[in-house]
C-alpha atoms as a PDB file:
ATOM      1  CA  UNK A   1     118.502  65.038  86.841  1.00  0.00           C
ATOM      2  CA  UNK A   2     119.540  62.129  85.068  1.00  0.00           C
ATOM      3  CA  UNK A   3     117.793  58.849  83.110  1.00  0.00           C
ATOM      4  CA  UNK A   4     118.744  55.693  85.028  1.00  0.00           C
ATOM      5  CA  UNK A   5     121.601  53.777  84.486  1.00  0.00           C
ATOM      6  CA  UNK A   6     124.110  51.227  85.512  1.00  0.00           C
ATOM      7  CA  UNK A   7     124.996  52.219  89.181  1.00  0.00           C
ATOM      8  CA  UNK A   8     127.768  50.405  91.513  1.00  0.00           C
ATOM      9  CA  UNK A   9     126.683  47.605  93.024  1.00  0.00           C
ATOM     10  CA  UNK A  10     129.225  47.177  95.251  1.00  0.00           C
ATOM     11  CA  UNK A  11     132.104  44.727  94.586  1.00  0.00           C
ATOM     12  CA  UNK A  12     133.798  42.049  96.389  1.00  0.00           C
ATOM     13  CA  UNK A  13     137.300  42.406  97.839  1.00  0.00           C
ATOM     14  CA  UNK A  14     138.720  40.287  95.664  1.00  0.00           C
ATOM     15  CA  UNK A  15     136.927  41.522  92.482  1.00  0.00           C
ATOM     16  CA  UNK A  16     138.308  45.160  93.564  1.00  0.00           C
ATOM     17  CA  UNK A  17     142.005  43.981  93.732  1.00  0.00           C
ATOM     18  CA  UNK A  18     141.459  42.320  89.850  1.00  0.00           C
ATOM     19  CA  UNK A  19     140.100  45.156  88.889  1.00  0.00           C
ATOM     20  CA  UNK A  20     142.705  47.724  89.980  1.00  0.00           C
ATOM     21  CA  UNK A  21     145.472  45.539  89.431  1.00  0.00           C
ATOM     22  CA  UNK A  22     144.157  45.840  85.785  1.00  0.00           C
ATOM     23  CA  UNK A  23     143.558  49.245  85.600  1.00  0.00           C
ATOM     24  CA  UNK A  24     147.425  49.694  87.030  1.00  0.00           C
ATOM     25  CA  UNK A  25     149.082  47.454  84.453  1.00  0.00           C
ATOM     26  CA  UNK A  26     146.985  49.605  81.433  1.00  0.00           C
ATOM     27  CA  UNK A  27     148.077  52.755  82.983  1.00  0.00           C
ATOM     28  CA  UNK A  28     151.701  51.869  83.481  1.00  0.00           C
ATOM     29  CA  UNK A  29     152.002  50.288  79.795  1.00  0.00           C
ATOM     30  CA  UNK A  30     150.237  53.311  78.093  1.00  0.00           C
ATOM     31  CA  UNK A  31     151.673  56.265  80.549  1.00  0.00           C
ATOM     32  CA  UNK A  32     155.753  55.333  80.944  1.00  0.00           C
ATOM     33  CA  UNK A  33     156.566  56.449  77.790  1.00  0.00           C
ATOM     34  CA  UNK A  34     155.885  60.362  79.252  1.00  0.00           C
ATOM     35  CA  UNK A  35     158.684  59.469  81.355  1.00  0.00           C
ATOM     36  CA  UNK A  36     161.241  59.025  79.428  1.00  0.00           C
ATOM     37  CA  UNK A  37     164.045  62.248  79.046  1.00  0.00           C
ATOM     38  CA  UNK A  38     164.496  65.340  81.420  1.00  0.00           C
ATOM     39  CA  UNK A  39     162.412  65.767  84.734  1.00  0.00           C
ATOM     40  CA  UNK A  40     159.124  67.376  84.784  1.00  0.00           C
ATOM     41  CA  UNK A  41     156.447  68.110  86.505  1.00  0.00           C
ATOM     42  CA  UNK A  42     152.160  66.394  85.398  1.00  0.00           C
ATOM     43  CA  UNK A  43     151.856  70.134  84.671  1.00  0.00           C
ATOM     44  CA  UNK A  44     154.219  72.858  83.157  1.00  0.00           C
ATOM     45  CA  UNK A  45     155.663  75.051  85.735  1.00  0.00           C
ATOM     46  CA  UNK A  46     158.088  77.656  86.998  1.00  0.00           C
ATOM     47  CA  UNK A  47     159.606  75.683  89.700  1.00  0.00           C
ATOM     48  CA  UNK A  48     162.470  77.193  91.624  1.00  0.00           C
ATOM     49  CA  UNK A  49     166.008  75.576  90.496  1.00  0.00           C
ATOM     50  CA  UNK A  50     167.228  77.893  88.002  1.00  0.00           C
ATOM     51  CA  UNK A  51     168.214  76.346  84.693  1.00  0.00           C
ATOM     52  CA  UNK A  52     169.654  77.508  81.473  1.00  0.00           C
ATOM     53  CA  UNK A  53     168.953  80.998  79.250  1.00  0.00           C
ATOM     54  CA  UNK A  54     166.956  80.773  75.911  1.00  0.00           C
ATOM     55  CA  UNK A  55     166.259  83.890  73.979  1.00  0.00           C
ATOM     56  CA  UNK A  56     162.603  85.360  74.865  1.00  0.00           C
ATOM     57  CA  UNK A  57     159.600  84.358  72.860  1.00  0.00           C
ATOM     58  CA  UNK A  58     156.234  86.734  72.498  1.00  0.00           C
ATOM     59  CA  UNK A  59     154.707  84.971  75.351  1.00  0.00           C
ATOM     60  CA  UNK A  60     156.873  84.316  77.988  1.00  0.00           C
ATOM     61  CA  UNK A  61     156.610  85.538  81.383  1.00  0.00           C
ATOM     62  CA  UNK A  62     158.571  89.012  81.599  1.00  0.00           C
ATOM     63  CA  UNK A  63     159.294  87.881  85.382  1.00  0.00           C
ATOM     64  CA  UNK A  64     161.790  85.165  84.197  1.00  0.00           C
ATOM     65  CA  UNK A  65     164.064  88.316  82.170  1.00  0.00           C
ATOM     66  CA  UNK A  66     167.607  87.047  82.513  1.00  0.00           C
ATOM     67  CA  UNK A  67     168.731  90.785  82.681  1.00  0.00           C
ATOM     68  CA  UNK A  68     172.910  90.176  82.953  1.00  0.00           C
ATOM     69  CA  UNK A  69     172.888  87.444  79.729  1.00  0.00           C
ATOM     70  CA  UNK A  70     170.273  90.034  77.930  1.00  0.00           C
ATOM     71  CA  UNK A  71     172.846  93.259  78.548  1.00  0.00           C
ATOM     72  CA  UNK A  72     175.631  91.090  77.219  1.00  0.00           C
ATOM     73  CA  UNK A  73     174.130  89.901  74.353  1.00  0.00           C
ATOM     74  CA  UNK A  74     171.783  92.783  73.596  1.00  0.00           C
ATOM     75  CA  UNK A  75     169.099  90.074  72.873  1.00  0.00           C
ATOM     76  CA  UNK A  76     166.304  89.264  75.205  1.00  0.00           C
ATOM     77  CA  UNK A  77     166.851  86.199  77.172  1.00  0.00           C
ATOM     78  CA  UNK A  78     164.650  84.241  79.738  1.00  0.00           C
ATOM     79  CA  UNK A  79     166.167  81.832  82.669  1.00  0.00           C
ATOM     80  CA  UNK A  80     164.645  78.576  82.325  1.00  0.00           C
ATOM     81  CA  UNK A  81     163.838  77.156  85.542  1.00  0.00           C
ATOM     82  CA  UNK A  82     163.469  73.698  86.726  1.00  0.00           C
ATOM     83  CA  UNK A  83     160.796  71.823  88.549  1.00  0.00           C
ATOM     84  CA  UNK A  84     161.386  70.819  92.182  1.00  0.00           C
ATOM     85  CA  UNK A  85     162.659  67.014  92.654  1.00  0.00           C
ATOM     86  CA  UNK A  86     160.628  66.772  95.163  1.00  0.00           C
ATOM     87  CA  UNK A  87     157.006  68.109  94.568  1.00  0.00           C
ATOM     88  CA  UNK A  88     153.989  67.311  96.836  1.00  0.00           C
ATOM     89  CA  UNK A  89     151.088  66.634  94.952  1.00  0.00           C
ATOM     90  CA  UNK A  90     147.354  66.782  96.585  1.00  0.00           C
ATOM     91  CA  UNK A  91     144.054  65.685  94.992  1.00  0.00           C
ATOM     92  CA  UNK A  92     140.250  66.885  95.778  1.00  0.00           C
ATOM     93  CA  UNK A  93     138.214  63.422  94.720  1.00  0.00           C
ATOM     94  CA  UNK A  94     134.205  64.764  94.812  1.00  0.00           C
ATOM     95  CA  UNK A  95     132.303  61.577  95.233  1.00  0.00           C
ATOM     96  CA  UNK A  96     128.989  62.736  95.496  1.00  0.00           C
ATOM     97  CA  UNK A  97     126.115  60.709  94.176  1.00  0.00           C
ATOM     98  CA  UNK A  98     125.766  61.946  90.596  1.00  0.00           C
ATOM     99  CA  UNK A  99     129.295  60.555  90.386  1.00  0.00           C
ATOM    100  CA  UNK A 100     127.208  56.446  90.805  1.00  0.00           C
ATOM    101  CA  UNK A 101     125.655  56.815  86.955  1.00  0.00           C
ATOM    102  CA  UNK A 102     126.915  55.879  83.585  1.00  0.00           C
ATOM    103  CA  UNK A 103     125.582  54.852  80.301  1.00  0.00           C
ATOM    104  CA  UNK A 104     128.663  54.395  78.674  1.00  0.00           C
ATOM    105  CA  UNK A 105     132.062  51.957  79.120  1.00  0.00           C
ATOM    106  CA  UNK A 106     132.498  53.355  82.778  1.00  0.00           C
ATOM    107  CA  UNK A 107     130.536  54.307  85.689  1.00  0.00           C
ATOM    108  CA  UNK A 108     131.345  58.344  86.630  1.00  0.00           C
ATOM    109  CA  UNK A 109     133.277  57.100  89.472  1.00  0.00           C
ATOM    110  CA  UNK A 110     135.149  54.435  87.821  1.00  0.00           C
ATOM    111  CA  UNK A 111     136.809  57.101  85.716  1.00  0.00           C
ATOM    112  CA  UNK A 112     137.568  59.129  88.824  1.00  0.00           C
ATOM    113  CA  UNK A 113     139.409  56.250  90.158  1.00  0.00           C
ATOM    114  CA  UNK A 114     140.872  55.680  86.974  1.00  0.00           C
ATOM    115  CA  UNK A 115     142.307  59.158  86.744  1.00  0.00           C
ATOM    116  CA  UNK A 116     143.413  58.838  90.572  1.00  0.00           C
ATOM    117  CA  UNK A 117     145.300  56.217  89.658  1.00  0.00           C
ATOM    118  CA  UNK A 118     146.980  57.967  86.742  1.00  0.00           C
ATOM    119  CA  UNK A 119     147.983  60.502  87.976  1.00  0.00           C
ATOM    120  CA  UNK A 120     149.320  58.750  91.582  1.00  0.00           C
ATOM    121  CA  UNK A 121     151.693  57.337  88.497  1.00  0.00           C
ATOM    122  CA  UNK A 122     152.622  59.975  87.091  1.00  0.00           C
ATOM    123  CA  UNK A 123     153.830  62.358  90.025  1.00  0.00           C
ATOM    124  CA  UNK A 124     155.249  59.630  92.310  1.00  0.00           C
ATOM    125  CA  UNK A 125     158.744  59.482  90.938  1.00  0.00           C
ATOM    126  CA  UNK A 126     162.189  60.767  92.649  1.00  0.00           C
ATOM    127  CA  UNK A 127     160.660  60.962  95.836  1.00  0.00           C
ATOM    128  CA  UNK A 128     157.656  62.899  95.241  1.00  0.00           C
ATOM    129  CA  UNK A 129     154.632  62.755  97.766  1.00  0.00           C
ATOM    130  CA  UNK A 130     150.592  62.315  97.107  1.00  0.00           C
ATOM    131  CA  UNK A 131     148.071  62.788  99.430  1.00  0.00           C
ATOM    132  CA  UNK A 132     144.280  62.989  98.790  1.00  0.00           C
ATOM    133  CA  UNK A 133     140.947  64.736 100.529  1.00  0.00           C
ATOM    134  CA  UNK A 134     137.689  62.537  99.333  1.00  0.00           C
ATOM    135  CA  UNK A 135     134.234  64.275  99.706  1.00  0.00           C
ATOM    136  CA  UNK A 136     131.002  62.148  99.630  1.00  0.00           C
ATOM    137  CA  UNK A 137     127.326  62.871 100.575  1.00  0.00           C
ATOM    138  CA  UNK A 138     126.774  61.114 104.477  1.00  0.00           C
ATOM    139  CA  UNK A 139     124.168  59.800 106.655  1.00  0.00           C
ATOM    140  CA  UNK A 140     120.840  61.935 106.786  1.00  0.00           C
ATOM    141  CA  UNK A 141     121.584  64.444 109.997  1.00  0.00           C
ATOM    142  CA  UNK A 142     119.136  64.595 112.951  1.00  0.00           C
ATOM    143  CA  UNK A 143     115.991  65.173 111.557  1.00  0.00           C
ATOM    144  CA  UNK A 144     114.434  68.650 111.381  1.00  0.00           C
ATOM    145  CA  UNK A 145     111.084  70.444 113.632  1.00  0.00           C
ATOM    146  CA  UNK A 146     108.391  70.545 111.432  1.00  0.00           C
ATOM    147  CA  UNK A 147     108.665  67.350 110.317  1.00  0.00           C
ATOM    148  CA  UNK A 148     111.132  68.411 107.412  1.00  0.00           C
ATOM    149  CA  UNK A 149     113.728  65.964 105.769  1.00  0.00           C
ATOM    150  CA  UNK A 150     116.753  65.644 107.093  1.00  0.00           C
ATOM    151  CA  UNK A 151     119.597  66.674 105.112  1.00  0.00           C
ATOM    152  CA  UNK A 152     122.606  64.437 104.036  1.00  0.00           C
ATOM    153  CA  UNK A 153     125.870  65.695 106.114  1.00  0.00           C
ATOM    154  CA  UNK A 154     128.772  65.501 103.255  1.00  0.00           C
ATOM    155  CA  UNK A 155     131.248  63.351 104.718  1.00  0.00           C
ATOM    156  CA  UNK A 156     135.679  64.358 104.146  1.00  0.00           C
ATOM    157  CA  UNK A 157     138.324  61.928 104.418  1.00  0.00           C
ATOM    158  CA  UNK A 158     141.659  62.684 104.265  1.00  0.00           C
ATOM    159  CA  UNK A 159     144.333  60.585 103.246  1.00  0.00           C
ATOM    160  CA  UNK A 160     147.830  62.170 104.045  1.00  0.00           C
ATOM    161  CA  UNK A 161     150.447  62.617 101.331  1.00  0.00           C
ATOM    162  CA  UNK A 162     153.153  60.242 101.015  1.00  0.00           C
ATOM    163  CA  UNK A 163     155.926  58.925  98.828  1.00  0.00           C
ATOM    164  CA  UNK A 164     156.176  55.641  97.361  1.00  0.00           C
ATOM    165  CA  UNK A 165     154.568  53.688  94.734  1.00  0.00           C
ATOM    166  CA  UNK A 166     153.313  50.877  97.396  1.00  0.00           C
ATOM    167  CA  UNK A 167     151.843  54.326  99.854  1.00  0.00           C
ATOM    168  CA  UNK A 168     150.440  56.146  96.241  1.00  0.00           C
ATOM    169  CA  UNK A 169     149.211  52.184  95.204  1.00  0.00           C
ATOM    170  CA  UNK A 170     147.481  52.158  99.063  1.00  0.00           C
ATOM    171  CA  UNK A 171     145.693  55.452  98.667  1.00  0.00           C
ATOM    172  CA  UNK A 172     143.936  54.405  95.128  1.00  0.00           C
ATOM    173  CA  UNK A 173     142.944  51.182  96.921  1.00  0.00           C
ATOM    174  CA  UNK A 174     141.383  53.895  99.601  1.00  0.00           C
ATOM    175  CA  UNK A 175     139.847  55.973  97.264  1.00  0.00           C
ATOM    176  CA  UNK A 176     137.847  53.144  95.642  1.00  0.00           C
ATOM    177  CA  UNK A 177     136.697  51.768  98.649  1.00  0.00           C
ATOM    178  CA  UNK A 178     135.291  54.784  99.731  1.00  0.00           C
ATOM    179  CA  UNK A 179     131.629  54.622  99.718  1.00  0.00           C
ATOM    180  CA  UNK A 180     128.962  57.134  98.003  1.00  0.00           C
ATOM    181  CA  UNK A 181     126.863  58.438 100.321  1.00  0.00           C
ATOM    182  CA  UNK A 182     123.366  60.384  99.273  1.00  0.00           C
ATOM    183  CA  UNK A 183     123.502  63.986  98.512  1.00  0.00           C
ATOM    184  CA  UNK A 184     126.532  65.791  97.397  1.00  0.00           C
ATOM    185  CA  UNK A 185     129.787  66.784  98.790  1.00  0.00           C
ATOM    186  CA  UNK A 186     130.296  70.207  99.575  1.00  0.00           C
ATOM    187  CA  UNK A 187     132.999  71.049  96.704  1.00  0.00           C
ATOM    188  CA  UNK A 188     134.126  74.231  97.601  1.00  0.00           C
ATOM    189  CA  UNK A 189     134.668  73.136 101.070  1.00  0.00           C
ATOM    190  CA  UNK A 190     136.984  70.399  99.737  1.00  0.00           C
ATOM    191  CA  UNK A 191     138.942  72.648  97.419  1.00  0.00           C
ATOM    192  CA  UNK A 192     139.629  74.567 100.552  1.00  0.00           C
ATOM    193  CA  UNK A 193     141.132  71.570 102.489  1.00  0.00           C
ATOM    194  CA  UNK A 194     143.953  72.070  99.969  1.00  0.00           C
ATOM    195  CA  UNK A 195     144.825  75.244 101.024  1.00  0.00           C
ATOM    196  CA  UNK A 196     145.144  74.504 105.077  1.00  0.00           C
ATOM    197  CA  UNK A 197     147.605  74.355 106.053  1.00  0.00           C
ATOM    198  CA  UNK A 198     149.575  75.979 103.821  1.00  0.00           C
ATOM    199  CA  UNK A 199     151.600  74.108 101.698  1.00  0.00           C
ATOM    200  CA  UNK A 200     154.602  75.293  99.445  1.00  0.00           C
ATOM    201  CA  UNK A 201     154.753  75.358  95.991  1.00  0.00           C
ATOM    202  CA  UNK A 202     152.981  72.136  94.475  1.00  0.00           C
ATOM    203  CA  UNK A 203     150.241  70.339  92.107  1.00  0.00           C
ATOM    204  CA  UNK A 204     146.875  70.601  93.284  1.00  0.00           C
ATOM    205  CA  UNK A 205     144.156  68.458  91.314  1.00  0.00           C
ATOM    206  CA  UNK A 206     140.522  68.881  91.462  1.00  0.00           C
ATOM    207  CA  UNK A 207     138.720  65.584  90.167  1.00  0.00           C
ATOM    208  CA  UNK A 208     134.652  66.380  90.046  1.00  0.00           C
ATOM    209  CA  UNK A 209     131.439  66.454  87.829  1.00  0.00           C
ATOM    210  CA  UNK A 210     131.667  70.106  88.617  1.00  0.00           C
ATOM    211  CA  UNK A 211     128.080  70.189  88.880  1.00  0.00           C
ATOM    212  CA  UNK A 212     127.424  71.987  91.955  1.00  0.00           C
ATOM    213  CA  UNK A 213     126.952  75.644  90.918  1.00  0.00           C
ATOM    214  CA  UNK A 214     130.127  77.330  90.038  1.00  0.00           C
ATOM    215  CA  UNK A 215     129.983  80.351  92.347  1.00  0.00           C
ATOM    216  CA  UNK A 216     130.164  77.748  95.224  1.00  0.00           C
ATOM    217  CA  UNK A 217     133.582  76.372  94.023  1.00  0.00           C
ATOM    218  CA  UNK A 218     135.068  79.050  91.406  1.00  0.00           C
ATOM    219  CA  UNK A 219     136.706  81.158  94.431  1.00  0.00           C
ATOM    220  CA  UNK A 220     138.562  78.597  96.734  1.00  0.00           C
ATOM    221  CA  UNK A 221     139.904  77.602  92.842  1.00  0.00           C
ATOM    222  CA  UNK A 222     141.225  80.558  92.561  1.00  0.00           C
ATOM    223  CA  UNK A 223     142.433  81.091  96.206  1.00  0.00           C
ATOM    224  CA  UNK A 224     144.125  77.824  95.478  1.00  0.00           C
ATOM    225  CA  UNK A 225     145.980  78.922  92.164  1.00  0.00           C
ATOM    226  CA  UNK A 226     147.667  81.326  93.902  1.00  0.00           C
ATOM    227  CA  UNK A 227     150.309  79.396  95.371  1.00  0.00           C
ATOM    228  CA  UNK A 228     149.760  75.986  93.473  1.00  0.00           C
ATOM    229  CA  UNK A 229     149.445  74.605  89.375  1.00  0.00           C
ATOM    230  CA  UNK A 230     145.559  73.565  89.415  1.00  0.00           C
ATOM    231  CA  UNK A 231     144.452  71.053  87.279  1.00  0.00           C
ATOM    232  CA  UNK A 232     140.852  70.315  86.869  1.00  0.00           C
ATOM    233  CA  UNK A 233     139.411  66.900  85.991  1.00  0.00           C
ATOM    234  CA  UNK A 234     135.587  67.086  84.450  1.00  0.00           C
ATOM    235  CA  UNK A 235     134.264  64.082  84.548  1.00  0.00           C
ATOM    236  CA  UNK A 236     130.884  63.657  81.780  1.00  0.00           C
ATOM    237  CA  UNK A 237     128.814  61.247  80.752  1.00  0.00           C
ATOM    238  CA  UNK A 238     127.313  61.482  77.059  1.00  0.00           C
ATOM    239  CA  UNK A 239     123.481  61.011  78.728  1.00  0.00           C
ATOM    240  CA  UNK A 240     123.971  64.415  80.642  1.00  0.00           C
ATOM    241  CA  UNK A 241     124.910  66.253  76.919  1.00  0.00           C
ATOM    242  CA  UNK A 242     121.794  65.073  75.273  1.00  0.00           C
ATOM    243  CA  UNK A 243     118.823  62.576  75.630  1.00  0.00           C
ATOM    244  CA  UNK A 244     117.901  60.302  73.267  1.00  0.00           C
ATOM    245  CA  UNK A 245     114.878  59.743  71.546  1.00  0.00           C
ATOM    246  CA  UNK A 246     113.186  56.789  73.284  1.00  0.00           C
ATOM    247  CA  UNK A 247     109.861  57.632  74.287  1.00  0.00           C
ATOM    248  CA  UNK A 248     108.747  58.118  78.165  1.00  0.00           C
ATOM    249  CA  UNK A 249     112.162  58.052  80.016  1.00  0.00           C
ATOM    250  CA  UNK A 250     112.119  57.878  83.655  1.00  0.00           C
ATOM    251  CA  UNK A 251     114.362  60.433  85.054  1.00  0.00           C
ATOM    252  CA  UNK A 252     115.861  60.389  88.415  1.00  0.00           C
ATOM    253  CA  UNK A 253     117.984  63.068  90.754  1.00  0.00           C
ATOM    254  CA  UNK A 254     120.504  60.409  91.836  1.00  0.00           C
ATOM    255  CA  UNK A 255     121.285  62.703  94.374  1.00  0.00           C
ATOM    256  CA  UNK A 256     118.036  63.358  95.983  1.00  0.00           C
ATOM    257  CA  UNK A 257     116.090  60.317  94.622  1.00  0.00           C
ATOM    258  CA  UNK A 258     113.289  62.453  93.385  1.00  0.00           C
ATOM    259  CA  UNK A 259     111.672  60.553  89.811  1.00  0.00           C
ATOM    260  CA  UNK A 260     110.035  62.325  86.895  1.00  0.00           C
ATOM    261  CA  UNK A 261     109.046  61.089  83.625  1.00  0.00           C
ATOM    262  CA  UNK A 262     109.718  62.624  80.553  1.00  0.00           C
ATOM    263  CA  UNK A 263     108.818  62.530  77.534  1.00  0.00           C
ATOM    264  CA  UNK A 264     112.226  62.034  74.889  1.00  0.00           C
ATOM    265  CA  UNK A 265     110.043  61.924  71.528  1.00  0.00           C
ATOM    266  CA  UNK A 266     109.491  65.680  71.706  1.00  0.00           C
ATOM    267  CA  UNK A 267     112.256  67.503  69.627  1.00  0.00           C
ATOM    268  CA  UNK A 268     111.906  70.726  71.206  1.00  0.00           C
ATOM    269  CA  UNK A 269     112.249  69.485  75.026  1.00  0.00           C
ATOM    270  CA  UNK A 270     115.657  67.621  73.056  1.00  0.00           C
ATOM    271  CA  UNK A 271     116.897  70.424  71.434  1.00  0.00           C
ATOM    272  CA  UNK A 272     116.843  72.645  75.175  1.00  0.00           C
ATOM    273  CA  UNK A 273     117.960  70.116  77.508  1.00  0.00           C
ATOM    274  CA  UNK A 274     121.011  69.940  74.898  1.00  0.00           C
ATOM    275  CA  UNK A 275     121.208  73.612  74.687  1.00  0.00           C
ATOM    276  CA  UNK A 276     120.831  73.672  78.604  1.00  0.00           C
ATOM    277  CA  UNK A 277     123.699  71.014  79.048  1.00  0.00           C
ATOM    278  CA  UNK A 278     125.514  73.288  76.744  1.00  0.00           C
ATOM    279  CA  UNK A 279     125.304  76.334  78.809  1.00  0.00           C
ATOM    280  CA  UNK A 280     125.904  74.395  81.913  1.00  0.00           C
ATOM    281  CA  UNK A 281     129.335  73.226  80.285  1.00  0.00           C
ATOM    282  CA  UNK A 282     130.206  76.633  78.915  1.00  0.00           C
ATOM    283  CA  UNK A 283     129.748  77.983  82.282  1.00  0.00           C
ATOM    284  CA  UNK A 284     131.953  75.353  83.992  1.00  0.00           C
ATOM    285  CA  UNK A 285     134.699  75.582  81.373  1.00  0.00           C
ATOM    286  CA  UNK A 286     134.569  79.476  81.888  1.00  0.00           C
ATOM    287  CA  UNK A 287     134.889  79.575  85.338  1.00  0.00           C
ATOM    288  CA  UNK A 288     138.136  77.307  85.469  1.00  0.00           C
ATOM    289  CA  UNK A 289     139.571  79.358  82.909  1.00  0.00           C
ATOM    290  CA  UNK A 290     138.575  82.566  84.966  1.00  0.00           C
ATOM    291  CA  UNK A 291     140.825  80.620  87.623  1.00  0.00           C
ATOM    292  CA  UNK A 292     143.714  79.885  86.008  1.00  0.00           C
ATOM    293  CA  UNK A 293     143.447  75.913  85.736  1.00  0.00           C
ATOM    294  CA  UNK A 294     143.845  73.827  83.281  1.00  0.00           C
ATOM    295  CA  UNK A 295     141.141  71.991  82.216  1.00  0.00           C
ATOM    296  CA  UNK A 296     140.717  68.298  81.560  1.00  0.00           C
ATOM    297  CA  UNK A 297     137.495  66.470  80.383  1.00  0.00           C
ATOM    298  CA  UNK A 298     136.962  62.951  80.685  1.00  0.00           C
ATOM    299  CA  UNK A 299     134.123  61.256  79.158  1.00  0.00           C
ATOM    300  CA  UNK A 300     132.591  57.732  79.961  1.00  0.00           C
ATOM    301  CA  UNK A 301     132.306  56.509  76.853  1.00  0.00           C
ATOM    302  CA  UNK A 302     135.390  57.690  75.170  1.00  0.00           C
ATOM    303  CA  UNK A 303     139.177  55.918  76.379  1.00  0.00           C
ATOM    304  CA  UNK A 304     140.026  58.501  78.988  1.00  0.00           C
ATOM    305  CA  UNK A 305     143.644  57.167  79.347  1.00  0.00           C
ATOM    306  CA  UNK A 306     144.438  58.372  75.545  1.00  0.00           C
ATOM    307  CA  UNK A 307     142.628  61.526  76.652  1.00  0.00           C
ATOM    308  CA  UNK A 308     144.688  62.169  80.000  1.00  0.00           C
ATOM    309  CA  UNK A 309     147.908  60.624  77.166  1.00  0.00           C
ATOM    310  CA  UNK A 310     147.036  63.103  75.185  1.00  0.00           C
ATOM    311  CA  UNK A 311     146.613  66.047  77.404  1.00  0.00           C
ATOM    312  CA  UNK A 312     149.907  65.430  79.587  1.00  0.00           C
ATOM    313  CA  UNK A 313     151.933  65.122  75.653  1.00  0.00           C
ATOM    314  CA  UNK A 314     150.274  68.683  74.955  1.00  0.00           C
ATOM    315  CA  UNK A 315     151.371  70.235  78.316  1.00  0.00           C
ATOM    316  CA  UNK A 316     154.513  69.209  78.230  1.00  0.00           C
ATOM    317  CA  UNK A 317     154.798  70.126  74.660  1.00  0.00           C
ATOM    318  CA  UNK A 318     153.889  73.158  75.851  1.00  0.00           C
ATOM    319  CA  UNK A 319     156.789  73.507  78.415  1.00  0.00           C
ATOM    320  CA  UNK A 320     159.639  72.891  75.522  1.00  0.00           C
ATOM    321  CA  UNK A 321     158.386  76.236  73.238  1.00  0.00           C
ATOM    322  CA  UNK A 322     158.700  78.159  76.852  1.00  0.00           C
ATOM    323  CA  UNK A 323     155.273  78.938  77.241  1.00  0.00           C
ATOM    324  CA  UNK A 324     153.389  77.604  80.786  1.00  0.00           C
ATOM    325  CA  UNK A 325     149.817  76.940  79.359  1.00  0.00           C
END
């Protein structure tokens, strides 16, 4: 449940260009500067070229021993190994209702398309590929005996991975004229799209609100780690941390359309939707961590390009002292 707020109204064609040509030229100015020096990967990875030896540090991955430099120095050494030139790089976009609200700078889903759009720029270099599968509640199904409501049927698209900034440009332009359907995508059921076929060795991204219950989504994360380098893209708005203190606030499932009013002047209904929201976080944060993916929060009122800046610096930071998270 969520107070109302500024949804998507839909935007003309030529609105939509402006506005993504904008949000292109802010990501390229702010986000070439990662690019500069030695290949790598949007996250820190094994890869599979073999590199040069370094002398181990408490932390690295015993796998990577370099066993005929350590004999003939006496000193363990690690190989360094090099990302792939040529990685394929898939996102999971959930657009499911709850993503159409914000009360801050940015809808939900405009900072989903913004961070679609980053990251198209970061991986497509040298040849690299992107491809996307979109998830969105549908039209109600054929109604029910009994009279009962129909159910929304979560709708997939999927857009297939190709190289090319004018192909990685096209799918963004796809992804934001996708449009949100009632109900809620079925996110498990889209991580799992990542994983058939079988792909080798890439970057899988999972870009949600993450607020379908964890169980439904924590195991095809995991499945998916296996083979792949998971990041995770929480997108939050500052209204579904804590409510302010306003009086009678109508409150609406944006999913469902059910309304409720509540009211905000009451410190103790505050204080546990706040520790609620808390717990609900906690659990999401410990779930990808349970799964072995990085974790990235966005916020809508908060400049989520110096975030994702910010977070791609401290991973590849990260990769330099030999260490892989």
């Amino acid at each position: 449940m969520t107070p109302p707020a500024r949804r998507s109204t839909g935007a003309t064609p030529g609105r939509s260009e402006a506005v993504l040509s904008r949000l292109q030229l802010l990501v390229t100015r702010k986000l070439d500067g990662l690019l500069q020096g030695d290949y790598a990967g949007l996250l820190p990875g094994p890869g599979s070229e073999a590199g040069e030896s370094r002398e181990y540090r408490p932390g690295d991955d015993v796998r990577r021993m370099d066993w005929p430099v350590t004999a003939r120095t006496t000193t363990p050494h690690v190989r360094r190994t090099v990302a792939d030139r040529e990685l394929e790089t898939w996102l999971a976009v959930d657009l499911s209702a709850s993503l159409d609200f914000g009360t801050g700078q940015w809808l939900k889903r405009e900072v989903v398309i913004a961070a679609v759009a980053a990251l198209a720029h970061l991986t497509v270099r040298g040849g690299n590929r992107i491809g996307a599968v979109v998830g969105t509640g549908g039209a109600p199904s054929a109604p029910r005996r009994w009279g009962r409501t129909p159910d929304a049927v979560p709708v997939v698209r999927r857009l297939p991975a190709r190289s090319g900034r004018k192909e990685a440009q096209g799918l963004v332009r796809a992804v934001a004229g996708i449009e949100i359907g009632p109900g809620r995508a079925d996110l498990g059921g889209l991580v799992d799209l990542l994983n058939r076929p079988p792909r080798r060795r890439g970057v899988a991204v999972v870009i949600s609100d993450f607020l379908a219950p964890p169980e439904q989504w924590g195991r095809p994360i995991r499945k998916l780690r296996v083979r792949h380098d998971v990041l995770a893209i929480e997108v939050v708005d500052p209204r579904e941390l804590d409510l302010p203190d306003v009086g009678v606030l109508p409150v609406v499932d944006p999913e469902t359309g059910e309304l409720h009013e509540v009211q905000t002047a009451d410190p103790r209904l505050r204080r546990r939707y706040a520790e609620a929201a808390a717990a609900q976080r906690a659990a999401i944060a410990r779930e990808l961590r349970a799964a072995g993916a990085a974790h990235l929060r966005l916020r809508t009122d908060t400049d989520w390009l110096l975030d994702m800046v910010r977070f791609v610096a401290a991973q590849r930071h990260a990769r330099t002292r030999g260490t892989t998270r």
